[in-house]
C-alpha atoms as a PDB file:
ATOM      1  CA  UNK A   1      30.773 -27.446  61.685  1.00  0.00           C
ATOM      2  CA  UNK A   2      32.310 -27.942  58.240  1.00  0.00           C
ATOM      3  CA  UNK A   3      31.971 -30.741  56.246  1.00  0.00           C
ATOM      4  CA  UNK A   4      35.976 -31.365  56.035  1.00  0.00           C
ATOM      5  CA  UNK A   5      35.449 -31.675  60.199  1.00  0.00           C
ATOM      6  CA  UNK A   6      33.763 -34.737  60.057  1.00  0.00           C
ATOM      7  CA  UNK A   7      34.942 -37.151  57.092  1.00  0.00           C
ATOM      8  CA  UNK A   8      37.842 -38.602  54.859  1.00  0.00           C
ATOM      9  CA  UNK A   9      38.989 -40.018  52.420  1.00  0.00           C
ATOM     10  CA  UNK A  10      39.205 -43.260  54.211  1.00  0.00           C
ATOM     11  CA  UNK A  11      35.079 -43.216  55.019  1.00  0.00           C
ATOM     12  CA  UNK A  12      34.388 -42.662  51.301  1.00  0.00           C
ATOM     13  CA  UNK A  13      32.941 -46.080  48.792  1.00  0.00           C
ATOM     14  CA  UNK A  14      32.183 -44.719  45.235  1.00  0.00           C
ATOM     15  CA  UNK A  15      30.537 -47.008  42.232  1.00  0.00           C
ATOM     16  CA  UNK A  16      29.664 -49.577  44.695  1.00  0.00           C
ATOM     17  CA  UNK A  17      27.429 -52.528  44.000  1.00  0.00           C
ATOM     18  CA  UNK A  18      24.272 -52.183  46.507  1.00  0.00           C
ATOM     19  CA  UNK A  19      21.354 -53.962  46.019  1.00  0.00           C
ATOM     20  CA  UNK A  20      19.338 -53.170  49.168  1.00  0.00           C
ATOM     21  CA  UNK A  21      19.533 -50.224  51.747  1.00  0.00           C
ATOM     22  CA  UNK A  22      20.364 -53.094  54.380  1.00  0.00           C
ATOM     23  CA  UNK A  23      23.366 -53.549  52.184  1.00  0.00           C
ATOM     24  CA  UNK A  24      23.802 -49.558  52.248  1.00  0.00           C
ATOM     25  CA  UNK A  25      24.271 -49.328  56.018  1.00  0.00           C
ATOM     26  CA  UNK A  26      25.946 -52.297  56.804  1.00  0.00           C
ATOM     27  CA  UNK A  27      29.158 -50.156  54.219  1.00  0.00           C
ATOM     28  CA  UNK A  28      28.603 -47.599  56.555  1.00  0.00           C
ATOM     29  CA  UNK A  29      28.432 -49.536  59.733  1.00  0.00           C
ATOM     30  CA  UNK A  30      31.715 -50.879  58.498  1.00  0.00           C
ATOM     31  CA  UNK A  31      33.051 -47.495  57.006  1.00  0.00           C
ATOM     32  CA  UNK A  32      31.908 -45.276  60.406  1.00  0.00           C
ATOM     33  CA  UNK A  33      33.491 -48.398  62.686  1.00  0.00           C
ATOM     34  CA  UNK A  34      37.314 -48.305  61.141  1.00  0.00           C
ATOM     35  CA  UNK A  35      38.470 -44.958  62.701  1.00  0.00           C
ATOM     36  CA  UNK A  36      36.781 -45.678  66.644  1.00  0.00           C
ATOM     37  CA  UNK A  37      37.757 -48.311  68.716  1.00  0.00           C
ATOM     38  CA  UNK A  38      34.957 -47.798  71.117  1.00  0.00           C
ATOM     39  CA  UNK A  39      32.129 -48.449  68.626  1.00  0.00           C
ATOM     40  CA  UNK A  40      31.992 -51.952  66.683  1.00  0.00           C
ATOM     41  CA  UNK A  41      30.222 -52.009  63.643  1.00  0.00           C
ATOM     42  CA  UNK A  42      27.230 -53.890  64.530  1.00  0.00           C
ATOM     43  CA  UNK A  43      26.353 -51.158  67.053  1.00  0.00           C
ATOM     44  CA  UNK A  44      26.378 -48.535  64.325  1.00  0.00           C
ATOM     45  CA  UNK A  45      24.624 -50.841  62.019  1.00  0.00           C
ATOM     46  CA  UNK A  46      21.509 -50.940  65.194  1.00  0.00           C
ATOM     47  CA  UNK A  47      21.289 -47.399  64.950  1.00  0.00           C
ATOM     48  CA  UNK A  48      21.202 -46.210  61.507  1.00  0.00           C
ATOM     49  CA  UNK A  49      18.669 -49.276  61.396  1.00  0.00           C
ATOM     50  CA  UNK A  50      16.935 -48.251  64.130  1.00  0.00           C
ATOM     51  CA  UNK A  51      16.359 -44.595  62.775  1.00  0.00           C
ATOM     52  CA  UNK A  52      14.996 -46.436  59.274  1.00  0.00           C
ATOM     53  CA  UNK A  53      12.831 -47.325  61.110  1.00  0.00           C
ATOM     54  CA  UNK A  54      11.108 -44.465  62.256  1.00  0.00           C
ATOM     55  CA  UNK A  55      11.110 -43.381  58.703  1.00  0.00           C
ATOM     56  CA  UNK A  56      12.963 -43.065  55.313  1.00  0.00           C
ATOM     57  CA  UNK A  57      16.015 -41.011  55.431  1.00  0.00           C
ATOM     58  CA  UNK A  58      15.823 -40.058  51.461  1.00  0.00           C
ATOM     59  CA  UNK A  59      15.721 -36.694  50.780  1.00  0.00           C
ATOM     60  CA  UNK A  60      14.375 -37.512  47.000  1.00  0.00           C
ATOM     61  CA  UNK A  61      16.568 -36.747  43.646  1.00  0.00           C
ATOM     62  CA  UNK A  62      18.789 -39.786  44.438  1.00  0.00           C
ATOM     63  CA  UNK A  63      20.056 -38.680  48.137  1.00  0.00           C
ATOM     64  CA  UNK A  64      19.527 -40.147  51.206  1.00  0.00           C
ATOM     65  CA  UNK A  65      20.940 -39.257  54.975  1.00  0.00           C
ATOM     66  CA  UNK A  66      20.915 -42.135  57.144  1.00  0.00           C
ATOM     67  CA  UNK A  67      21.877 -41.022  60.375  1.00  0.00           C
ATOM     68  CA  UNK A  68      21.801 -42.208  64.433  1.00  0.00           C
ATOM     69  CA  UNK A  69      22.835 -40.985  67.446  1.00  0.00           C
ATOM     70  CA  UNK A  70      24.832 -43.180  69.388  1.00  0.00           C
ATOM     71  CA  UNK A  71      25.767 -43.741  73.292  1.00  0.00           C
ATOM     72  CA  UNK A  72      29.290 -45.079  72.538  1.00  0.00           C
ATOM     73  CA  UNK A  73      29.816 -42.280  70.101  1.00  0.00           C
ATOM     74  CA  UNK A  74      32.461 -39.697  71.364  1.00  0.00           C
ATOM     75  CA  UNK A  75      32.606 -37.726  68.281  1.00  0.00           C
ATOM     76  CA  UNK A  76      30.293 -36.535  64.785  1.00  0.00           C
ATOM     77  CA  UNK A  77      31.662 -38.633  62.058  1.00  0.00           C
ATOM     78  CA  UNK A  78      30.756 -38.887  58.314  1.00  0.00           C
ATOM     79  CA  UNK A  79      30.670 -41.217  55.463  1.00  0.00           C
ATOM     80  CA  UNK A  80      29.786 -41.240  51.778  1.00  0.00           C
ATOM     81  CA  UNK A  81      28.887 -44.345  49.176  1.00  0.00           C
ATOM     82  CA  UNK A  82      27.614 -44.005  45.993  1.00  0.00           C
ATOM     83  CA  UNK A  83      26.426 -46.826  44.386  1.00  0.00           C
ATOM     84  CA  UNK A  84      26.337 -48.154  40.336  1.00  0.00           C
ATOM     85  CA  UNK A  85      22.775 -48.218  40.035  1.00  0.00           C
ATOM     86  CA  UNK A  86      20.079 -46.639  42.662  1.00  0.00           C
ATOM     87  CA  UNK A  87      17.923 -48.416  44.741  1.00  0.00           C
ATOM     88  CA  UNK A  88      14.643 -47.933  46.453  1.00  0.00           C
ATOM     89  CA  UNK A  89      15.413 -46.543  49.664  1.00  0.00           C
ATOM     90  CA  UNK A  90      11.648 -45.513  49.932  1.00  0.00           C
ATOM     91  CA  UNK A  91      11.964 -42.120  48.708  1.00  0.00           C
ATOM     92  CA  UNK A  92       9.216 -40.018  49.058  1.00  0.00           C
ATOM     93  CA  UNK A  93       9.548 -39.316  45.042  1.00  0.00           C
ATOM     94  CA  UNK A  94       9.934 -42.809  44.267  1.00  0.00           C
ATOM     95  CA  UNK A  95      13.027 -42.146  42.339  1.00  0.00           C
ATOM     96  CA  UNK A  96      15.648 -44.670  42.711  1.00  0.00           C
ATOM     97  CA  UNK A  97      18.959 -43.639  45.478  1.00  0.00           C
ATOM     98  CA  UNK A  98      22.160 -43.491  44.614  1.00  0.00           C
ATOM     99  CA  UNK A  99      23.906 -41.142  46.942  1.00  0.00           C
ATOM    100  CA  UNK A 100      24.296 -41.357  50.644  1.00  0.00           C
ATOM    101  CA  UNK A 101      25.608 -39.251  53.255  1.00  0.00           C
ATOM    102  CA  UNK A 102      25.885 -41.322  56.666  1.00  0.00           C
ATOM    103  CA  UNK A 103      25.972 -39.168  59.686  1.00  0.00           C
ATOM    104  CA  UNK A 104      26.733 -40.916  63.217  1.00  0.00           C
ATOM    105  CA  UNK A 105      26.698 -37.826  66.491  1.00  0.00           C
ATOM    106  CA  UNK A 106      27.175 -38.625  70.354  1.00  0.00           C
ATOM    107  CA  UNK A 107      23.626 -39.608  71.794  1.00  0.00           C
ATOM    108  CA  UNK A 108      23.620 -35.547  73.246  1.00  0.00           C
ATOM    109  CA  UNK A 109      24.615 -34.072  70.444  1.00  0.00           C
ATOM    110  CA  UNK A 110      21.104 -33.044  69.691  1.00  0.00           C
ATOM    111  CA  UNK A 111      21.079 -29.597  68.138  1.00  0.00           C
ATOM    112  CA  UNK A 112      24.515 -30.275  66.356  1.00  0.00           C
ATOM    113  CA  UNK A 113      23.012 -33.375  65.213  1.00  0.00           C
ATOM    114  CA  UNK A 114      19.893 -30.924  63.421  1.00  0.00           C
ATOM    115  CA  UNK A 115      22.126 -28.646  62.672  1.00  0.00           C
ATOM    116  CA  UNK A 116      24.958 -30.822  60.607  1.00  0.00           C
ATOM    117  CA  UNK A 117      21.643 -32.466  58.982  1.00  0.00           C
ATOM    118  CA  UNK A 118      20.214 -28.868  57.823  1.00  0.00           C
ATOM    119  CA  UNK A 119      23.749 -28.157  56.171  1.00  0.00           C
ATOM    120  CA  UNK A 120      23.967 -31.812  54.536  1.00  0.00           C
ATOM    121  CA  UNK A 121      20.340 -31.094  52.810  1.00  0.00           C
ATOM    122  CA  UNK A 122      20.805 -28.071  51.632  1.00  0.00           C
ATOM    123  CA  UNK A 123      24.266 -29.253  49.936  1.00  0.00           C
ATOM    124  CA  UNK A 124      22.322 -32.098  48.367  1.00  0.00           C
ATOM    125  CA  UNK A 125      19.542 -29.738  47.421  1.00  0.00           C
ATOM    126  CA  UNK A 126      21.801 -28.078  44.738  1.00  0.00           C
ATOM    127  CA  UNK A 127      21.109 -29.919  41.573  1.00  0.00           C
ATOM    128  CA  UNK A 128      24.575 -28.655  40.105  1.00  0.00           C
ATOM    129  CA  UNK A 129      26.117 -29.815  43.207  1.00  0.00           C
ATOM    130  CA  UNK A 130      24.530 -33.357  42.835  1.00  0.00           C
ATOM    131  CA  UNK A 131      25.063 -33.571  39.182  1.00  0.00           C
ATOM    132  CA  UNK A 132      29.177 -32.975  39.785  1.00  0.00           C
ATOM    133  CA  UNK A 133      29.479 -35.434  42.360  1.00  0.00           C
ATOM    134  CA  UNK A 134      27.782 -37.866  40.162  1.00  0.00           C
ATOM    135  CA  UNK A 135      29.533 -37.544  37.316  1.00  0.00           C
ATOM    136  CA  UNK A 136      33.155 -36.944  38.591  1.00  0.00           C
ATOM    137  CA  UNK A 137      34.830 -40.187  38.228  1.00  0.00           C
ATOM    138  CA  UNK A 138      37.774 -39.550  40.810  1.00  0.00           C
ATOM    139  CA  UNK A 139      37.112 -40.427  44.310  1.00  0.00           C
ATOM    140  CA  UNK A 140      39.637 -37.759  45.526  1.00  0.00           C
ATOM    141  CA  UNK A 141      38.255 -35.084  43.449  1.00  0.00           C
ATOM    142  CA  UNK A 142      34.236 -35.852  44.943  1.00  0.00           C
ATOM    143  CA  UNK A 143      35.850 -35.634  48.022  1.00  0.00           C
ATOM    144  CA  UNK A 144      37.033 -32.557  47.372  1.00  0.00           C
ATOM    145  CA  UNK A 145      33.457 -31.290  46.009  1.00  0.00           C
ATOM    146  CA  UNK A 146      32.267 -32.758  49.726  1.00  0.00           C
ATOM    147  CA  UNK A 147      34.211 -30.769  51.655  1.00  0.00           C
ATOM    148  CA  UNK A 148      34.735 -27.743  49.551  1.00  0.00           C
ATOM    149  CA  UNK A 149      30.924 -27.161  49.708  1.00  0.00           C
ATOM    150  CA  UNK A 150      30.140 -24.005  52.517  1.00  0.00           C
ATOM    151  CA  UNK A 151      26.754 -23.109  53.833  1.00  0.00           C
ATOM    152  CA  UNK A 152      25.651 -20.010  52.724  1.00  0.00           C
END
């Protein structure tokens, strides 16, 4: 599954003010809730939560992944925030976070859950990549860096 399969422009928040990662997935509860009617954004909110929980969701170098499988969920959908200055999102470098990739999958959507993850790391894992989508101030053209980006 491609990138461009599973957001838009729509589920996209750049230079946001953030001050906690509460505050980070309650955007995305909101952001992930606008395009479903069968999901309300307290739901999604439970279970991005609810996988905090189990453990951070940074990747390190400013990125994070929050992500959640969800009952109500009928298909993958995406979202992206990037916020003005980075928080602690309890990165295993310690560095602050400043760019998130929300992931929400149907509750049995376990292997394309893993595999969508895999893809979304190793896009974030490019330092280039990260530095681009930082830097580029128009929310249309980091969308098109987001879904221009192929695994290799």
């Amino acid at each position: 599954m491609q990138i461009s399969e599973i957001i838009t422009p729509e589920r996209m928040l750049c230079h946001v003010q953030a001050s906690s990662k509460k505050r980070v997935l309650e955007y995305f509860s909101k952001l992930l809730a606008t395009e479903t009617s069968s999901i309300g954004s307290r739901e999604i909110f439970d279970a991005l939560l609810a996988r905090e929980r189990l453990g951070s969701t940074a990747l390190g170098k400013g990125v994070a992944i929050p992500h959640a499988r969800v009952a109500q969920c009928e298909v993958t959908m995406a979202a992206f925030l990037q916020i003005e200055q980075g928080i602690n999102y309890d990165s295993l470098d310690d560095e602050p976070t400043d760019l998130f990739f929300a992931l929400m999958v149907p509750e049995n959507s376990t292997e394309e859950h893993l595999n969508i993850l895999a893809n979304i790391a190793e896009m974030f894992s490019d330092e280039t990549f990260r530095d681009r989508l930082r830097h580029e101030p128009e929310p249309s053209k980091k969308f098109e860096l987001l879904t221009a980006w192929k695994t290799t």
